[in-house]
C-alpha atoms as a PDB file:
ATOM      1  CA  UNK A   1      84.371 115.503 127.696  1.00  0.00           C
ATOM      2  CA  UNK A   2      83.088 118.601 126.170  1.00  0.00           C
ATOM      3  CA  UNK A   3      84.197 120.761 123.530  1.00  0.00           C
ATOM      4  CA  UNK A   4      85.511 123.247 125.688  1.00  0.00           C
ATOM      5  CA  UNK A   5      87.538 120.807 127.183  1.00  0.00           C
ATOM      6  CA  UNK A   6      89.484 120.072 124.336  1.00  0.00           C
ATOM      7  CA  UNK A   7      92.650 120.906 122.442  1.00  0.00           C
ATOM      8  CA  UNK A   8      91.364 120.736 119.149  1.00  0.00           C
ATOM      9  CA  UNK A   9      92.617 122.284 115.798  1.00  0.00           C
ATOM     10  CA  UNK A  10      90.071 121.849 112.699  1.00  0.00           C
ATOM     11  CA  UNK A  11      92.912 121.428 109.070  1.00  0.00           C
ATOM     12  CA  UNK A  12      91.224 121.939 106.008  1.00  0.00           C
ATOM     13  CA  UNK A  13      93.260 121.843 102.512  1.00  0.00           C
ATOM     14  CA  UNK A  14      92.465 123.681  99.776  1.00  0.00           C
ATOM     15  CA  UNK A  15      93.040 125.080  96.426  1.00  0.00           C
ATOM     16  CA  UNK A  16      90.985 127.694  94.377  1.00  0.00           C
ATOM     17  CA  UNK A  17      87.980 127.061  96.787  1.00  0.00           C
ATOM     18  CA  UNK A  18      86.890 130.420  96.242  1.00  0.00           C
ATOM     19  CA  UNK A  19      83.498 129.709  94.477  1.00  0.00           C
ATOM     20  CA  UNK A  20      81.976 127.623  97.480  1.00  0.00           C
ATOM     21  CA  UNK A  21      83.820 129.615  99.978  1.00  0.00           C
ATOM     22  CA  UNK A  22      80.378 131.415 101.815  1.00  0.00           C
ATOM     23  CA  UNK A  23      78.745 128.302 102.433  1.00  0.00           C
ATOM     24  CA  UNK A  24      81.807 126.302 103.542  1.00  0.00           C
ATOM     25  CA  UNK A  25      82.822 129.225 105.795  1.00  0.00           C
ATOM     26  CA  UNK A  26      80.085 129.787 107.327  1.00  0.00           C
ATOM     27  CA  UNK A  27      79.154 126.963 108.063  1.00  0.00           C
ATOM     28  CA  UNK A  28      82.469 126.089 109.559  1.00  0.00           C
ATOM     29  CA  UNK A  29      82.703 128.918 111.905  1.00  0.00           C
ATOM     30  CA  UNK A  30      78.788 128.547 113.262  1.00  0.00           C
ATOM     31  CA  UNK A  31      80.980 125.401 114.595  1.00  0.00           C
ATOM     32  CA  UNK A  32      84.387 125.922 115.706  1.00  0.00           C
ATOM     33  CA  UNK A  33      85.914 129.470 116.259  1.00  0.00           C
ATOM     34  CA  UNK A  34      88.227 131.169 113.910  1.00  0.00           C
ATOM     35  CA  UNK A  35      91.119 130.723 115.856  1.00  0.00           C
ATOM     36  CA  UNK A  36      91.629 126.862 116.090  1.00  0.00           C
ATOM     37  CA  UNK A  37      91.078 126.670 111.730  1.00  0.00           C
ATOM     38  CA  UNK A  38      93.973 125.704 109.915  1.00  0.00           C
ATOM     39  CA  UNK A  39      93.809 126.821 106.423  1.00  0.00           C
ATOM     40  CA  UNK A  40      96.807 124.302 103.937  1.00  0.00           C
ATOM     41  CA  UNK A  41      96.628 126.068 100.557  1.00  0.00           C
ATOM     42  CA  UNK A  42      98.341 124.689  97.774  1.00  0.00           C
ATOM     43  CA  UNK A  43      98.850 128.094  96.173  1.00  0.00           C
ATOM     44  CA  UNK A  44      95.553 128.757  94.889  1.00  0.00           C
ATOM     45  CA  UNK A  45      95.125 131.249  91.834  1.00  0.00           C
ATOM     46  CA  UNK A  46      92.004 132.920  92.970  1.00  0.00           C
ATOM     47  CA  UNK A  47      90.742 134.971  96.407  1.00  0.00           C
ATOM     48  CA  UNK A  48      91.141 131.707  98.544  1.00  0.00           C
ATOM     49  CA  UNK A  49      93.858 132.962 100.936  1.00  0.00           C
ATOM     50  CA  UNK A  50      92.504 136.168 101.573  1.00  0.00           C
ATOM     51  CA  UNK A  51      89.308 135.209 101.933  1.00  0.00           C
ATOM     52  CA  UNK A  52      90.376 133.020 104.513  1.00  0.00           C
ATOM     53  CA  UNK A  53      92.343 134.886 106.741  1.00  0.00           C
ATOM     54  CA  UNK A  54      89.631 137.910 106.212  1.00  0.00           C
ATOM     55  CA  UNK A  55      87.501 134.909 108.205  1.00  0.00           C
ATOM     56  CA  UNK A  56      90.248 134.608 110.901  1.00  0.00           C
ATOM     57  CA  UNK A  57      91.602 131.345 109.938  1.00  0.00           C
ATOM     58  CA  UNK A  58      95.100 130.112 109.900  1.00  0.00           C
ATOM     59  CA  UNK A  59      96.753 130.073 106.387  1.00  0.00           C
ATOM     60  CA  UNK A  60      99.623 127.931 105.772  1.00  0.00           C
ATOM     61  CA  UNK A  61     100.948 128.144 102.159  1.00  0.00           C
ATOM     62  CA  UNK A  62     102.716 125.085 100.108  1.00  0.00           C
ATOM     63  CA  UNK A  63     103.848 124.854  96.516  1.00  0.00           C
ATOM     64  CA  UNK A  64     101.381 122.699  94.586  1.00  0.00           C
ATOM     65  CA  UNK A  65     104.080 120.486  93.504  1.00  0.00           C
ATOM     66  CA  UNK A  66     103.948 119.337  97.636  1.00  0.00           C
ATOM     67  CA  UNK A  67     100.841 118.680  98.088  1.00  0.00           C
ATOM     68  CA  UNK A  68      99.306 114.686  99.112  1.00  0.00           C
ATOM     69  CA  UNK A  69      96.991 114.030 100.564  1.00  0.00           C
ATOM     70  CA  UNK A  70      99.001 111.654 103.338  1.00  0.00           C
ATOM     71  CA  UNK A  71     101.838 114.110 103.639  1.00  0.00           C
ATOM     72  CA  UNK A  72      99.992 117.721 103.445  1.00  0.00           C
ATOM     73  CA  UNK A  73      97.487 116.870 106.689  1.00  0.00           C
ATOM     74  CA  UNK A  74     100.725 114.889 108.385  1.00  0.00           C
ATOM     75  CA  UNK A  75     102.440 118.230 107.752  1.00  0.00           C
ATOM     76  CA  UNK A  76      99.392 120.150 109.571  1.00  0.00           C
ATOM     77  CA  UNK A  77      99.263 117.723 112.697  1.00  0.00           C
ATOM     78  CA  UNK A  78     102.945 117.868 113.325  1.00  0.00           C
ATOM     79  CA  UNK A  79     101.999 121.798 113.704  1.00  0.00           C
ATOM     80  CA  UNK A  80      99.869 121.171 116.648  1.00  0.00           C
ATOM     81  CA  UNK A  81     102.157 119.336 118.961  1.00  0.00           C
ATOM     82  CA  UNK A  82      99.613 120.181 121.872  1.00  0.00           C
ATOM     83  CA  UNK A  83      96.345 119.562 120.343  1.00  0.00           C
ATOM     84  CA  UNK A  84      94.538 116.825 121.477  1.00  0.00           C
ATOM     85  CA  UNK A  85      91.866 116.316 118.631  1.00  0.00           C
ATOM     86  CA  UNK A  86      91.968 117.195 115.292  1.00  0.00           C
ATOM     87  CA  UNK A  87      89.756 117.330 112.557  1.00  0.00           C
ATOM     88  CA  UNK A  88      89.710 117.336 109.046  1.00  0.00           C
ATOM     89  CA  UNK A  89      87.676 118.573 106.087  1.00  0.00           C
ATOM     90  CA  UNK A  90      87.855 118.887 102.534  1.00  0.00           C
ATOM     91  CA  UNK A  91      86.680 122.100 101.183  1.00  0.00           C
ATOM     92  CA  UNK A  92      83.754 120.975  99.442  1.00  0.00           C
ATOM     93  CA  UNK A  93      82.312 119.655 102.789  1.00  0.00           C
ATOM     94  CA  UNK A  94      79.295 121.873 103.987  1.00  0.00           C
ATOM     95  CA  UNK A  95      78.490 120.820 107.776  1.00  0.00           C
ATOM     96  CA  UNK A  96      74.749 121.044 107.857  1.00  0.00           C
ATOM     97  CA  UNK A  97      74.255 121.577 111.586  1.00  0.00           C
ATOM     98  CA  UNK A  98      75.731 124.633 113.522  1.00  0.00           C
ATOM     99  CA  UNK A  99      76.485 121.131 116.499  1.00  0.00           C
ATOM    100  CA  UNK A 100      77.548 118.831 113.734  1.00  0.00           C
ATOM    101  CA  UNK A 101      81.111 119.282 115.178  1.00  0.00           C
ATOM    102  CA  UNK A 102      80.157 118.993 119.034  1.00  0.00           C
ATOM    103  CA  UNK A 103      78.374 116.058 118.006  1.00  0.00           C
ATOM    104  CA  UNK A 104      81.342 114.822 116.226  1.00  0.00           C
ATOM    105  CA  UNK A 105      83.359 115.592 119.341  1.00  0.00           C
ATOM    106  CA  UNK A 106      80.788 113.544 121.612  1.00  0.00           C
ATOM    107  CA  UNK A 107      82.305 110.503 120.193  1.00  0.00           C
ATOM    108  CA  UNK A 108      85.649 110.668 122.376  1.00  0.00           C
ATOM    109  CA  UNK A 109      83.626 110.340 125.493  1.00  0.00           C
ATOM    110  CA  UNK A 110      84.602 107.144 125.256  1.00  0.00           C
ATOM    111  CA  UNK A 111      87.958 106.690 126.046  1.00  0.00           C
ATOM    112  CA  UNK A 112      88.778 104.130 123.792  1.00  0.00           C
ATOM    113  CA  UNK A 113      88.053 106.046 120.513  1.00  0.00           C
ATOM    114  CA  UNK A 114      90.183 107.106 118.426  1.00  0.00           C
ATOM    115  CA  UNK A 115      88.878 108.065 115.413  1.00  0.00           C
ATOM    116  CA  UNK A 116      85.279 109.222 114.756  1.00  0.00           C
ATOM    117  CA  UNK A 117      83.974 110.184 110.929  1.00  0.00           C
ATOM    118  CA  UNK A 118      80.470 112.644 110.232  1.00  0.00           C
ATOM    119  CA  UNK A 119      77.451 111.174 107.753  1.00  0.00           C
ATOM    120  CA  UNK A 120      77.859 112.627 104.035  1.00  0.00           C
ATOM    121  CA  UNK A 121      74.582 113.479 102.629  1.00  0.00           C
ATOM    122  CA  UNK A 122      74.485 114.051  98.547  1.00  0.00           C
ATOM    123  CA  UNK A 123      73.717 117.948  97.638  1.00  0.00           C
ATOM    124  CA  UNK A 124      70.094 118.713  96.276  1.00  0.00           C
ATOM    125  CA  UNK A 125      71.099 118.496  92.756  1.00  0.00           C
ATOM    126  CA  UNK A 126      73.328 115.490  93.349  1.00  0.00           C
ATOM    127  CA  UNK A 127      73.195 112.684  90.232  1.00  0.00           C
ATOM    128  CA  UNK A 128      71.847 109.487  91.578  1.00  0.00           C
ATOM    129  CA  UNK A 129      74.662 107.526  91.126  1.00  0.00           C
ATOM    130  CA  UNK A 130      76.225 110.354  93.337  1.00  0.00           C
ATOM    131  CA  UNK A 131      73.085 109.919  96.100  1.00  0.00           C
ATOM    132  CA  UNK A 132      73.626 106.411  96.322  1.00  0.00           C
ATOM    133  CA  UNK A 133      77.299 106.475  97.292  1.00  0.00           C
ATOM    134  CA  UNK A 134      76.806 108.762  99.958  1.00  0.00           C
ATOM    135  CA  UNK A 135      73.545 106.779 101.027  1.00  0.00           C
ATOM    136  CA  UNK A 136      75.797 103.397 100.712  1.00  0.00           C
ATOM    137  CA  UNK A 137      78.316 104.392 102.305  1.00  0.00           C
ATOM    138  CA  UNK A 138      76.958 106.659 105.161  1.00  0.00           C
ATOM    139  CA  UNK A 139      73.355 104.803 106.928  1.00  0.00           C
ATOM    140  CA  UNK A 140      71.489 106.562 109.368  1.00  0.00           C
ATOM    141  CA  UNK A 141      72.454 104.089 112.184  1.00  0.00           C
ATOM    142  CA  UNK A 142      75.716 105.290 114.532  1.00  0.00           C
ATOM    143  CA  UNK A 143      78.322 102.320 115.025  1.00  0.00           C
ATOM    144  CA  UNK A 144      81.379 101.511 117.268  1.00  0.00           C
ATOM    145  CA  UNK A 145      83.561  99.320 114.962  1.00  0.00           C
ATOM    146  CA  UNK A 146      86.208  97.980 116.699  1.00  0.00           C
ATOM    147  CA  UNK A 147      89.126  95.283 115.073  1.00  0.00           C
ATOM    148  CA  UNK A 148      86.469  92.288 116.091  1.00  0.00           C
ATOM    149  CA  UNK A 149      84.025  94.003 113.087  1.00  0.00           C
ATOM    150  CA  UNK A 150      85.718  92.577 110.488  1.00  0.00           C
ATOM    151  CA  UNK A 151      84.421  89.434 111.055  1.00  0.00           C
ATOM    152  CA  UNK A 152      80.841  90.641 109.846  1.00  0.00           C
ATOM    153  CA  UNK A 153      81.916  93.884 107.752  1.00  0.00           C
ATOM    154  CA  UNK A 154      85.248  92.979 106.044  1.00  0.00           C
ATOM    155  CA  UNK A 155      87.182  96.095 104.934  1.00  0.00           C
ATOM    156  CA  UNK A 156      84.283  98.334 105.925  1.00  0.00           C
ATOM    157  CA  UNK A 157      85.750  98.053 109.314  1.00  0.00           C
ATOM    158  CA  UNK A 158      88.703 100.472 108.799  1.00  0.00           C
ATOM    159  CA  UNK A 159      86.572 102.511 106.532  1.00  0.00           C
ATOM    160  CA  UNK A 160      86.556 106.606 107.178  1.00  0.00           C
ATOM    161  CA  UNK A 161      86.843 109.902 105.405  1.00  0.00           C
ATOM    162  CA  UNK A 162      88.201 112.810 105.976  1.00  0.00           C
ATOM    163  CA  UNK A 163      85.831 114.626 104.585  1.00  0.00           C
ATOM    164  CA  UNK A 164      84.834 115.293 108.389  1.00  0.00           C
ATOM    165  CA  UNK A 165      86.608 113.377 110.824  1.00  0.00           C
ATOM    166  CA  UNK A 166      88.590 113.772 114.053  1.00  0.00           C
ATOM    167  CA  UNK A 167      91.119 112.044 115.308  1.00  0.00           C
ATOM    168  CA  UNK A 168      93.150 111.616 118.931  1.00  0.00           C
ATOM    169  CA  UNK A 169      95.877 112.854 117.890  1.00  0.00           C
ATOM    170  CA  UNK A 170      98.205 110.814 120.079  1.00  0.00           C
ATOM    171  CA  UNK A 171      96.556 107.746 118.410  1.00  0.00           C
ATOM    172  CA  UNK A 172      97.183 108.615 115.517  1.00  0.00           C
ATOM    173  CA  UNK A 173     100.832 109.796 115.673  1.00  0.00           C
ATOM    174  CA  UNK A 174     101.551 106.534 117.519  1.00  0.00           C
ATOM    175  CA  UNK A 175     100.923 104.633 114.673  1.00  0.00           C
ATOM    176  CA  UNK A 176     102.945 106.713 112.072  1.00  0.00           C
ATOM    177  CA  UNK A 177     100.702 109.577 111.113  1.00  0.00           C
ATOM    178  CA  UNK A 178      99.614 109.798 107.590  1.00  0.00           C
ATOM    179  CA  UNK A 179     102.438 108.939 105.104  1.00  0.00           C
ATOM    180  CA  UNK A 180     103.907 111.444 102.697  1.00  0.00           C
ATOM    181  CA  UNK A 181     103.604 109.161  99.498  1.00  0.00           C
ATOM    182  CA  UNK A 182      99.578 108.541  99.577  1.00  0.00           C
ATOM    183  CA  UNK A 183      97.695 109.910  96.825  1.00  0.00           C
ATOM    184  CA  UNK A 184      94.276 109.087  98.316  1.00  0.00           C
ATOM    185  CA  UNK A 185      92.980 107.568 100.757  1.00  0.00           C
ATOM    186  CA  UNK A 186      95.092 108.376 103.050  1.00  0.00           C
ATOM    187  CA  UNK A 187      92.521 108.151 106.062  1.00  0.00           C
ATOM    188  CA  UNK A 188      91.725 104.358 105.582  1.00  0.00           C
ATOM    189  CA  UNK A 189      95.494 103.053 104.702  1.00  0.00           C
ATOM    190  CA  UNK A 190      97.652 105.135 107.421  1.00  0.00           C
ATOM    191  CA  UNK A 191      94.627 104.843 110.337  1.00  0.00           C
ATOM    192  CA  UNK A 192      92.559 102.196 109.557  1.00  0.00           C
ATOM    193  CA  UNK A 193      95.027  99.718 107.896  1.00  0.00           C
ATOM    194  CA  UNK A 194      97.859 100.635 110.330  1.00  0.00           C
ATOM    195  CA  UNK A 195      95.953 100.559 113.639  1.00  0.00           C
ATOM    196  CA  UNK A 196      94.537  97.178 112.653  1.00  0.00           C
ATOM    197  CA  UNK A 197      98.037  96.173 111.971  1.00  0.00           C
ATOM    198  CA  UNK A 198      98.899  97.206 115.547  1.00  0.00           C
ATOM    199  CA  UNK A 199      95.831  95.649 116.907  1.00  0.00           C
ATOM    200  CA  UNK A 200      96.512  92.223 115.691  1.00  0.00           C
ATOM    201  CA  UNK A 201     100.074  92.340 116.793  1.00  0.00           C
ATOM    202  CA  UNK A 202      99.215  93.272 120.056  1.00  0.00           C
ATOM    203  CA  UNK A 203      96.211  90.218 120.528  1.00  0.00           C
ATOM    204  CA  UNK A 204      99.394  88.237 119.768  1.00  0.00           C
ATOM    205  CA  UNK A 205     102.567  89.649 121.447  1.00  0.00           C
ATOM    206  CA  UNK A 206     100.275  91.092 124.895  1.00  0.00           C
ATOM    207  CA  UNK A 207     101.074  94.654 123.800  1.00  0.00           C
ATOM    208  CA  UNK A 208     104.246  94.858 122.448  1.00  0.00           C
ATOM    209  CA  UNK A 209     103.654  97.467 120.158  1.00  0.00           C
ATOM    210  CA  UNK A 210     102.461  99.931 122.694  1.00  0.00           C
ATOM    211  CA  UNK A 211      99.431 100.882 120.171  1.00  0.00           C
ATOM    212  CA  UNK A 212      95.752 101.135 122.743  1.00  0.00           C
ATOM    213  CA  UNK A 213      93.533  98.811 121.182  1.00  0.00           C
ATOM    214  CA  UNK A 214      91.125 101.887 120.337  1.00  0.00           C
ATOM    215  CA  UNK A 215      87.749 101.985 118.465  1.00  0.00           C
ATOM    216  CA  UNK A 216      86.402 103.518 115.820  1.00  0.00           C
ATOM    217  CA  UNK A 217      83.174 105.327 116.447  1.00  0.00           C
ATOM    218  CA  UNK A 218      80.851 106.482 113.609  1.00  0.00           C
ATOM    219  CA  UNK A 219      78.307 108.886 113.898  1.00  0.00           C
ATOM    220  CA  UNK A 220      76.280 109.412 111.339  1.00  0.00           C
ATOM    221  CA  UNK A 221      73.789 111.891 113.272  1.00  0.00           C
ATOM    222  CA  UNK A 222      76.259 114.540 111.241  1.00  0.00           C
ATOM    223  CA  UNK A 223      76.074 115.393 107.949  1.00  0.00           C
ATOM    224  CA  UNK A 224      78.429 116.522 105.371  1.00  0.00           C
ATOM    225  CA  UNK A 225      76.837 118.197 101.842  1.00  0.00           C
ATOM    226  CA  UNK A 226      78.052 117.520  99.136  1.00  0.00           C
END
């Protein structure tokens, strides 16, 4: 599966992300073109909306008052009934590689992923409480974690961020989506938590829930500054 081949829509939300706009941007579109960026601003007070439609992007405005983070990127998936990936960022992600998406995207080879997250690397003048989080958190080593990894990772097993991740979108909208009423985390709770869920009732029940018992597929090749 390449790139190309996809339907794939990139959502970012933001607000007042102005002052790190150059380096997000550009990074961004040495990745993905203009054209398949979503842009979710919660109203920001400075020159983030016209700086990102001056880029080419998307821009789809909501009060601040409506903003989660479950709700705000369910509200940007159900606006791309056709796309087959997408992918989420946070603002404050840089992607250090002009392929750190296609690499990203090399993950759904496989049919049975669903979900695939990028490596967060700390920024140069990151504290070292800061560094170790990201170095914790995000080895060098790729994985496949499926629902059998609990048994030697616990909870790390639905663990993923959208800082940079992508998601089969089917997958994920067969499971719910992100709820409206999460006010963080919403990544590990609505996919990880609630595809496990489904997972386990299906080992029991041969399928009833009509959830694919799907992988999750970590590649930390990519990096996300921070």
């Amino acid at each position: 599966m390449t790139e190309s081949s996809l339907k794939l829509r990139a959502i970012v939300p933001t607000l007042n992300a102005a002052a790190e706009w150059e380096g997000f941007a550009s990074a961004l579109l040495a990745c993905v073109p203009a054209e398949q960026v979503l842009i979710v601003d919660s109203a920001s007070t400075d020159d983030t909306v016209e700086l990102a439609r001056a880029a080419g992007f998307q821009v789809h405005s909501i009060a601040p008052a409506e903003f989660n983070h479950g709700g705000t990127r369910q509200l940007a998936a159900e606006m791309f009934p056709d796309a087959a990936i997408l992918v989420y960022l946070t603002q404050d992600a840089v992607l250090a590689q002009p392929d750190a998406l296609k690499r990203l995207l090399a993950a759904f080879e496989d049919p049975l992923v669903a979900a695939a997250y990028g490596r967060q690397l700390p920024r140069k003048d990151a504290t070292p409480i800061e560094a170790h989080a990201r170095l914790f958190n995000y080895p060098a080593e790729s994985a496949v974690r499926t629902l059998a990894s609990r048994e030697q990772i616990g909870v790390k097993a639905i663990f993923i961020s959208n800082s940079f991740a992508a998601y089969r979108r089917e997958v994920l909208m067969s499971v719910g989506g992100f709820s409206d009423n999460v006010i963080f985390g919403e990544e590990r709770y609505d996919y990880g938590c609630k595809t496990t869920a489904c997972q386990l009732e299906d080992s029991l029940c041969g399928g009833c829930t009509g959830v694919p018992l799907t992988s999750l597929y970590v590649v930390t090749g990519l990096q996300a500054l921070f």
